[in-house]
Protein backbone atom coordinates (compact mmCIF):
# COMPACT_ATOMS: atom_id res chain seq x y z
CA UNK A 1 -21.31 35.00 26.78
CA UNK A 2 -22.40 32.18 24.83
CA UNK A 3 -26.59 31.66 25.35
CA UNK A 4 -27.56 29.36 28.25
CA UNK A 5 -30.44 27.49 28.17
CA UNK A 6 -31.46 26.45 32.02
CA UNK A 7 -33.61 23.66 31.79
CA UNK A 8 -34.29 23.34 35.82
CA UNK A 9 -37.15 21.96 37.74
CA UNK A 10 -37.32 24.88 40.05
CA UNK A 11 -36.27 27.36 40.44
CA UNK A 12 -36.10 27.92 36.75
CA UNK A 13 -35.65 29.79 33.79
CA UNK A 14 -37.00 33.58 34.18
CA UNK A 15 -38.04 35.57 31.01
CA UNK A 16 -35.29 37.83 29.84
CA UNK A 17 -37.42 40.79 29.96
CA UNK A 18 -38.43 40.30 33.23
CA UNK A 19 -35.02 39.85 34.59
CA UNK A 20 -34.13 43.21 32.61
CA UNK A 21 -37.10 45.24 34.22
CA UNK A 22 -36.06 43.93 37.65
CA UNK A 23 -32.04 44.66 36.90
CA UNK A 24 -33.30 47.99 35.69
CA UNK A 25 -35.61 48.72 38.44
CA UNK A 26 -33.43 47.36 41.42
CA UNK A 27 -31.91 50.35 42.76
CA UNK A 28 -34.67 52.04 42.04
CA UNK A 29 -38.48 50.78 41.98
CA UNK A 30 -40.96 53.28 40.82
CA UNK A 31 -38.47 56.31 40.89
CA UNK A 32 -38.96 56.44 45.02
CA UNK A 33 -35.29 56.40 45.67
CA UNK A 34 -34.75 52.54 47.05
CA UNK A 35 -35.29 48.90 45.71
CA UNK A 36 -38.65 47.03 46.17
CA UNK A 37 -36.66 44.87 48.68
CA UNK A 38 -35.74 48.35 50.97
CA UNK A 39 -39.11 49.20 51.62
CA UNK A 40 -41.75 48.25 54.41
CA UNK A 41 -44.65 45.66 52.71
CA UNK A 42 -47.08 48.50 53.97
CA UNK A 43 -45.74 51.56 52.48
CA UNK A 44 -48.31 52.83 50.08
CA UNK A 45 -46.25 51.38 47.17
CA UNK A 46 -45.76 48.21 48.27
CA UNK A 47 -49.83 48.15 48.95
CA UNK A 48 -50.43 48.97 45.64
CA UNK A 49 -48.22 46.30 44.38
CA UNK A 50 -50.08 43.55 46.16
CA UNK A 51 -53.36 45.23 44.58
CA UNK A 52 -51.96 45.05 41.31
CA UNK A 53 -50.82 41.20 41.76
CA UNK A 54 -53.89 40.52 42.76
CA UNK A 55 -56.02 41.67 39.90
CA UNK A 56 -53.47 40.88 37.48
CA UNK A 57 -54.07 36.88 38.42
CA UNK A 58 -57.56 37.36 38.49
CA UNK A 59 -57.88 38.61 34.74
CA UNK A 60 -55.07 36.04 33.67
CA UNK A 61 -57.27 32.97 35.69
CA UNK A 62 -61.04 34.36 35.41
CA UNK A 63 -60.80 33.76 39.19
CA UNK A 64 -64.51 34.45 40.43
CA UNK A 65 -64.87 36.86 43.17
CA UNK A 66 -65.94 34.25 45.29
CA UNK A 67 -62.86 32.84 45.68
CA UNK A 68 -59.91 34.81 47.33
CA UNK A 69 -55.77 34.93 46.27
CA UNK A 70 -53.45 34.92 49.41
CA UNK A 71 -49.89 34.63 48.97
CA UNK A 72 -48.26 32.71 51.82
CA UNK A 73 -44.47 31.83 52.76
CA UNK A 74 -43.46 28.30 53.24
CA UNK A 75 -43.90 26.65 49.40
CA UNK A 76 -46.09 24.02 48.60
CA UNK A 77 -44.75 21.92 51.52
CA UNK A 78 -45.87 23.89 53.56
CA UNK A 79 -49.86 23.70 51.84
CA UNK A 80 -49.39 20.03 52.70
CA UNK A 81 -49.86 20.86 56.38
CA UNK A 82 -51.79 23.72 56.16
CA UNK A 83 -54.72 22.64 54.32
CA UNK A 84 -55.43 19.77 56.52
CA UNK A 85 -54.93 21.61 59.24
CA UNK A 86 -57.57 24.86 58.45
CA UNK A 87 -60.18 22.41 56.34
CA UNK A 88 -60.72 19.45 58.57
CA UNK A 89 -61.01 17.79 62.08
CA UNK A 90 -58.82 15.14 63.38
CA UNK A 91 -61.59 12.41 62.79
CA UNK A 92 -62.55 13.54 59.22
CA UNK A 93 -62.09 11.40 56.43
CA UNK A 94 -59.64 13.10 53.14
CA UNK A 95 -59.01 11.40 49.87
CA UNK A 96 -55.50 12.31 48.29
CA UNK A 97 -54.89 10.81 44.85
CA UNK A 98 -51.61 9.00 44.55
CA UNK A 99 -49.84 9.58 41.16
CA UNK A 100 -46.25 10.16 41.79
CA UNK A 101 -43.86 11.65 44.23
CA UNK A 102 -45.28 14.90 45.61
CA UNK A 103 -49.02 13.25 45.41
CA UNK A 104 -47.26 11.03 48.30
CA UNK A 105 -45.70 13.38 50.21
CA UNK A 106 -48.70 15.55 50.79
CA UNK A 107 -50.70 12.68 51.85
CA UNK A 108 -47.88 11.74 54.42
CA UNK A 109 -47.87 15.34 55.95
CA UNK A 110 -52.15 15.00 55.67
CA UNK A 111 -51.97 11.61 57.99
CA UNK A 112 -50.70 13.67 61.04
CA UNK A 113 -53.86 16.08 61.41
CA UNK A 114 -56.79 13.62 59.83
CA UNK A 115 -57.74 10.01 58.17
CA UNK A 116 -56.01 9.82 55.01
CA UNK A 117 -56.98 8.02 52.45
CA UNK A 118 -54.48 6.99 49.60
CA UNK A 119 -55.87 6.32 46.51
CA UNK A 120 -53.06 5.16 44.06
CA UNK A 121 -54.05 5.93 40.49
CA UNK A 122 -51.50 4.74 38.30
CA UNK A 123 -50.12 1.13 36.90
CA UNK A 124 -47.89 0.01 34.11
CA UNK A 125 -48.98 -1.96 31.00
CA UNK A 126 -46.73 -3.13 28.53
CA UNK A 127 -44.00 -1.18 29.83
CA UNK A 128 -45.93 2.09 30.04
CA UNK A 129 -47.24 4.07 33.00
CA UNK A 130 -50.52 5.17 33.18
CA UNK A 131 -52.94 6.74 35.19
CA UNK A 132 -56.89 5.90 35.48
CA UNK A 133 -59.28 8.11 34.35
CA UNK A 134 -61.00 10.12 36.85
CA UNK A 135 -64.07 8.24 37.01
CA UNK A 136 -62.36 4.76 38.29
CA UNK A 137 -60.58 6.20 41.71
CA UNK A 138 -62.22 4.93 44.69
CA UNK A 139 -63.31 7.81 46.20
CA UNK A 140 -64.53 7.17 49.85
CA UNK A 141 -68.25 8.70 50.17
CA UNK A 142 -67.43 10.56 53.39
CA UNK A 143 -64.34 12.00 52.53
CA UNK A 144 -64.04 15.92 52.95
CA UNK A 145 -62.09 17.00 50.09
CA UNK A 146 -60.43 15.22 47.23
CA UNK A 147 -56.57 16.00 47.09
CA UNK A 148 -54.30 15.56 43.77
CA UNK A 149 -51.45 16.55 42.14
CA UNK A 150 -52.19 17.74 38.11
CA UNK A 151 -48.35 17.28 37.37
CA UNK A 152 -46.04 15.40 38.67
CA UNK A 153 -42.21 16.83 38.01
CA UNK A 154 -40.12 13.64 39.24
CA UNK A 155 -42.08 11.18 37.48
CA UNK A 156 -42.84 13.47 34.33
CA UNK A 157 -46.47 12.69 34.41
CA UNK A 158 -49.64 14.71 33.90
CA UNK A 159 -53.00 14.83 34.62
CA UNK A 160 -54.79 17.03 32.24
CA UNK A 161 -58.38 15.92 32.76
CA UNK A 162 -60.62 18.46 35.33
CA UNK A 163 -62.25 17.11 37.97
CA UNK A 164 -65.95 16.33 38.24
CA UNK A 165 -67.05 14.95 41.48
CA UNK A 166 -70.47 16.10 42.93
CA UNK A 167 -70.25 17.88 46.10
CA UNK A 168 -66.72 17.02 47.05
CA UNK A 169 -64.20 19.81 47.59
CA UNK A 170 -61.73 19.53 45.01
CA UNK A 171 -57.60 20.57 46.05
CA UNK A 172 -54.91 20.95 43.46
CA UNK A 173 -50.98 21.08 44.00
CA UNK A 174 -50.61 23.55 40.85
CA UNK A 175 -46.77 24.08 41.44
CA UNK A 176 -45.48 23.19 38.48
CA UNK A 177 -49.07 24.12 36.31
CA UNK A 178 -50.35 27.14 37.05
CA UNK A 179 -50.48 29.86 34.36
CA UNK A 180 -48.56 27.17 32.13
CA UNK A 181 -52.22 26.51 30.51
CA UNK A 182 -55.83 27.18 30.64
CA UNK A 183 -57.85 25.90 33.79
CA UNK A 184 -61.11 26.32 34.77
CA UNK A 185 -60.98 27.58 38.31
CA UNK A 186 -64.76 26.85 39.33
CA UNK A 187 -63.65 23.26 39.10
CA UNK A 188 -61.52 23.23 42.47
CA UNK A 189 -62.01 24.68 46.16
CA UNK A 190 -58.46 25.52 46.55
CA UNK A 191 -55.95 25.33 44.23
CA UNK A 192 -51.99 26.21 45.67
CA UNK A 193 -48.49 26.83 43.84
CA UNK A 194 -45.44 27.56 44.87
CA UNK A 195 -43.92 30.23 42.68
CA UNK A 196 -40.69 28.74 41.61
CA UNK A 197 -42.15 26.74 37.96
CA UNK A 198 -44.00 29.12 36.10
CA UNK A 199 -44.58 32.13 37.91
CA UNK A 200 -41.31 34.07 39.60
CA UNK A 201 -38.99 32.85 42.41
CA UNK A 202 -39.14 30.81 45.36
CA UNK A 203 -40.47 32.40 48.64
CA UNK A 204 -44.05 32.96 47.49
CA UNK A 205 -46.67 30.32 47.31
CA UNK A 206 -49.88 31.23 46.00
CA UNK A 207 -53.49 30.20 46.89
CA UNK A 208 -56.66 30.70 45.24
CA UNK A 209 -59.44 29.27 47.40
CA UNK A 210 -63.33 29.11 47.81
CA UNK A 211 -64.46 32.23 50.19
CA UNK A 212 -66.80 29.97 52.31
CA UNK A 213 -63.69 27.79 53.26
CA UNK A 214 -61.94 30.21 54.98
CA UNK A 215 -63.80 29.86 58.30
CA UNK A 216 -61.11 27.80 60.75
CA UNK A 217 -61.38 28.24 64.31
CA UNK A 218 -58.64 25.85 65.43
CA UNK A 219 -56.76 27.68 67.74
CA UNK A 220 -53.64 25.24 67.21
CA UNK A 221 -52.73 26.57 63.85
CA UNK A 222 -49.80 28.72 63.65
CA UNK A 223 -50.99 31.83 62.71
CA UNK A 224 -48.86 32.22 59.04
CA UNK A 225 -50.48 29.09 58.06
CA UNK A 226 -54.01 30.01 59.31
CA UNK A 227 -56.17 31.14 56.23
CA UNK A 228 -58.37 33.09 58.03
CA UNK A 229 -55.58 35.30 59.69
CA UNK A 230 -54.04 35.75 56.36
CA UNK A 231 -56.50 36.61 54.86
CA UNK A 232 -57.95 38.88 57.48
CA UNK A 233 -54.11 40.92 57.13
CA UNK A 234 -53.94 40.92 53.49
CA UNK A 235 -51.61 38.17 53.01
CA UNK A 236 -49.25 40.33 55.10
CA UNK A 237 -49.59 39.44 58.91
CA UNK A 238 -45.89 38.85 58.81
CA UNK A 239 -43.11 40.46 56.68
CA UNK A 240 -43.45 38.72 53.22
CA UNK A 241 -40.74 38.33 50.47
CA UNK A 242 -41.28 41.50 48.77
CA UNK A 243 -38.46 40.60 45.61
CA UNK A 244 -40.91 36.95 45.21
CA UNK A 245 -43.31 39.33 45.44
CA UNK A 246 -42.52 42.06 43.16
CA UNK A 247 -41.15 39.56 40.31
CA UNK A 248 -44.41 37.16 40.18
CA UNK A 249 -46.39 40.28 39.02
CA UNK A 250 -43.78 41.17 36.70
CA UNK A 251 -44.32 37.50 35.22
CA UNK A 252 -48.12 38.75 35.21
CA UNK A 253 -47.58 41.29 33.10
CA UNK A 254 -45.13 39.63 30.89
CA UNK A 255 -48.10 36.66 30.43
CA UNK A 256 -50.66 39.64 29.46
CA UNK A 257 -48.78 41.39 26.96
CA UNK A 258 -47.53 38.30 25.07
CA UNK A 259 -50.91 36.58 25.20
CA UNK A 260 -52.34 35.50 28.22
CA UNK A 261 -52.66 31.65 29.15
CA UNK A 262 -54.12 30.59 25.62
CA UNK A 263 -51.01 32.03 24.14
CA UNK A 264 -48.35 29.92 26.41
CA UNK A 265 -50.46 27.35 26.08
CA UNK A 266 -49.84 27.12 22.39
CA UNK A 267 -46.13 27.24 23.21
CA UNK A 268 -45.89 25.12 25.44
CA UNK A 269 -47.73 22.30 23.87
CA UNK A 270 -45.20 22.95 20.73
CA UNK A 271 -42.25 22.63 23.12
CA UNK A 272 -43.14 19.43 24.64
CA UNK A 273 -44.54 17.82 20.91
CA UNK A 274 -41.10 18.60 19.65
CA UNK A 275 -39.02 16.94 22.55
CA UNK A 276 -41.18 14.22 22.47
CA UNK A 277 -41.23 13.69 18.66
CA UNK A 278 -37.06 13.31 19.13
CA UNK A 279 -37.37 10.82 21.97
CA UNK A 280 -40.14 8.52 20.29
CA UNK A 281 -38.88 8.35 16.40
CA UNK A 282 -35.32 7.10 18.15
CA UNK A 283 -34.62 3.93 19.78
CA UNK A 284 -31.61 5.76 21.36
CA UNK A 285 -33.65 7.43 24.02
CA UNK A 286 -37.09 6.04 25.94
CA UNK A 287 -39.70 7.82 27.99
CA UNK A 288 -41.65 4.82 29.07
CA UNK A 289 -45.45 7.13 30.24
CA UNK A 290 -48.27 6.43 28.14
CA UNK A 291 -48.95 9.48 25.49
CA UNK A 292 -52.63 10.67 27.32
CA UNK A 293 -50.08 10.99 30.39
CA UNK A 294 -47.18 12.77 29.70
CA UNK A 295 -46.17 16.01 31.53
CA UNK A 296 -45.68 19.16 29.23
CA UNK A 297 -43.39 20.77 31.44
CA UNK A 298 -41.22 18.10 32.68
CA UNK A 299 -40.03 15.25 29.96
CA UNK A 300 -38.33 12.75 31.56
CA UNK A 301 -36.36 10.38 29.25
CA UNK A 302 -33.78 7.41 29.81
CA UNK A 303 -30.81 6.20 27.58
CA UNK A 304 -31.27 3.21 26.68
CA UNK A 305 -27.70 2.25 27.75
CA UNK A 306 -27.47 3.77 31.62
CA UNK A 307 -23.60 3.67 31.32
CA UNK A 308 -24.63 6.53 29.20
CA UNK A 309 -26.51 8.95 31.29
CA UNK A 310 -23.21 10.79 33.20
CA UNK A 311 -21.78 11.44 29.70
CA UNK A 312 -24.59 12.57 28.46
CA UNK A 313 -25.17 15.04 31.49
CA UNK A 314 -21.69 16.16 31.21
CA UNK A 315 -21.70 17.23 27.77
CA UNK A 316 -24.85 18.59 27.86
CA UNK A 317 -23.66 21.05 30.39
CA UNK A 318 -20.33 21.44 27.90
CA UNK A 319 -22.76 22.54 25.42
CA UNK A 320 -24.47 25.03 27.24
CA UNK A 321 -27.89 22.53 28.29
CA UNK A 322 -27.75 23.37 32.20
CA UNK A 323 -29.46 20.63 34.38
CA UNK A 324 -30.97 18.00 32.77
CA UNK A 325 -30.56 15.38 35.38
CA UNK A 326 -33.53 14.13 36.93
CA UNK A 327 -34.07 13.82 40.54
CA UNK A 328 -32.05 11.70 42.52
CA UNK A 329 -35.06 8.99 43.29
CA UNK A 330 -35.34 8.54 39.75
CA UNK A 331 -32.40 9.07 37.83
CA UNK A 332 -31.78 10.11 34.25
CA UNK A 333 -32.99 13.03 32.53
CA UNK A 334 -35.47 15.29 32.65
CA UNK A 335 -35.94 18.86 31.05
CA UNK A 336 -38.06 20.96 32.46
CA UNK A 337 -39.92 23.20 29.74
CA UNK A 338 -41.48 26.04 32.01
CA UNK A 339 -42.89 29.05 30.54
CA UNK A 340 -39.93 30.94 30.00
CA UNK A 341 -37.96 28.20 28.34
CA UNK A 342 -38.10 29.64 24.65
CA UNK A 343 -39.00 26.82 22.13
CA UNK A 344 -35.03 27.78 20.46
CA UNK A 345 -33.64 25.89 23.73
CA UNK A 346 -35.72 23.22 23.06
CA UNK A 347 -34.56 22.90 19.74
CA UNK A 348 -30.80 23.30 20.82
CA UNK A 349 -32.17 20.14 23.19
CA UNK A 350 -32.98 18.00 20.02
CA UNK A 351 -29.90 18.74 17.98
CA UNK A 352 -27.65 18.10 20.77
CA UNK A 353 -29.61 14.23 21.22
CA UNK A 354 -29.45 13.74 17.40
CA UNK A 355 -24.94 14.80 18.05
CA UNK A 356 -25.18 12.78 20.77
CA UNK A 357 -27.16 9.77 19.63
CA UNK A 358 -24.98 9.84 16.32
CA UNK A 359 -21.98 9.99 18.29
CA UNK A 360 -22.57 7.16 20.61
CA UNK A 361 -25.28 4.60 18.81
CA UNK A 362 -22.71 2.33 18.29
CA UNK A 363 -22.30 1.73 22.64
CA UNK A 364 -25.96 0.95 22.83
């Protein structure tokens, strides 16, 4: 079979040797006769896998020990409703930072539990899309925590500066960031990701939050989204998805032994500087978000002739460059350079743009 490179927003590309441990492993985890998805979540195996998960993201983050990891069902939508609804009161004030798509969408969900604040943080100048530096959003004195997205997938832009605001609790939507780079987690009060970016599959979302936050006593919150509960039952009150499970800590270990975050860091950044070098020395292709701004895990790029795009995405996919449309309330492309996208499907990326551009410059 010819090599496939999967550039998807989620869920995405897997590293091969994590998908060959788990192939190898399936029928039979550990040597105890039956796959990780067979057995109960609180055999002593299975226990000792959600010990090992834990400390593994601990030493990858530096995650202090005052701050605790539960991994919760529901993905990052479902953060949307249940931070709101264990952090505040109905008449409490909550900034969320507008910069793109899923910025929006967890501020909509925020509106039905408390007073929500949008702050939008981005314009366009001279054709280019920026976003203000932290220090100009209009942050409302009273507000309870400050909500923002570090990366936005749709609109391929990124926020790489850390927060600094004086006692204000500080919530990320990590999704499509964490273990992709270096953070500093003393930054941020809570910090959630779904899984299905950079760390395994979809079914697990992860959240690394502030011990002295975990305190709700609203008896209205369903108990699978109640912090408190989950953490109380070791992230296990109900049955969780052991395969999610089971396959982020594989992606633990795989980080580890290649590197840890400094190391994907460096590959990453190399990945997106080479897409982005293709797009901006050709007047063929445009990404129109200022340079400070753009994501490195999702490039987004337009042709300059539309009538273009389709083609493009169908012979892509012809030459084994799996989708690299963009979502359907943007349009045109977007590859999505997660972790386990190897910098030689990038370059496949760029030589297929320079056949492509070549092939058609003379439509534009």
């Amino acid at each position: 079979m010819n090599k496939i490179y999967n550039f998807s927003s989620g869920p995405s590309m897997l590293p091969i040797e994590v998908m060959i441990q788990a192939k190898k492993e399936f029928y039979n985890w550990n040597n105890i006769g039956s796959s990780v998805l067979e057995i109960s979540h609180r055999s002593k195996e299975f226990l000792k896998l959600i010990k090992n998960s834990k400390k593994n993201l601990r030493n990858l983050l530096n995650i202090p020990k005052n701050y605790e990891i539960l991994f919760c069902h529901g993905g990052a939508r479902g953060q949307f409703s249940s931070i709101p609804m264990n952090l505040t009161k109905k008449k409490d004030i909550v900034d969320y930072i507008y910069s793109g798509h899923w910025s929006y969408q967890a501020a909509k969900e925020s509106k039905k539990y408390c007073n929500t604040n949008i702050i939008n943080v981005s314009y366009v100048k001279n054709k280019k899309k920026f976003i203000l530096p932290m220090k100009k959003w209009k942050i409302n004195n009273q507000s309870k925590y400050i909500h923002y997205c570090p990366n936005e997938t749709i609109e391929g832009i990124s926020i790489d500066e850390e927060p600094n605001f004086k006692n204000k609790n500080i919530i990320g939507d990590f999704s499509s960031t964490l273990l992709s780079r270096k953070i500093n987690i003393k930054k941020y009060s809570l910090i959630y990701a779904s899984a299905q970016k950079n760390i395994g599959t979809s079914g697990i979302t992860i959240i690394i939050i502030k011990k002295k936050l975990i305190k709700s006593k609203n008896k209205y919150i369903p108990s699978i989204l109640n912090y408190k509960i989950m953490l109380e039952n070791n992230s296990i009150y109900n049955t969780p998805t052991n395969f999610s499970w089971y396959l982020s800590n594989l992606v633990f270990i795989w980080l580890k032994k290649i590197g840890g975050l400094k190391e994907i860091e460096k590959r990453n950044i190399e990945k997106s500087k080479l897409l982005y070098k293709k797009i901006d020395n050709s007047d063929f292709y445009i990404n129109n978000i200022t340079k400070k701004n753009r994501s490195c895990m999702n490039v987004i790029f337009q042709l300059k002739n539309s009538k273009l795009n389709n083609l493009f995405l169908k012979e892509s996919n012809l030459n084994n460059l799996y989708a690299l449309n963009n979502h359907k309330l943007f349009g045109g492309m977007r590859a999505s350079i997660y972790n386990a996208m190897p910098i030689d499907g990038v370059k496949s990326l760029v030589k297929f743009m320079s056949y492509f551009e070549k092939k058609y410059k003379h439509e534009n």
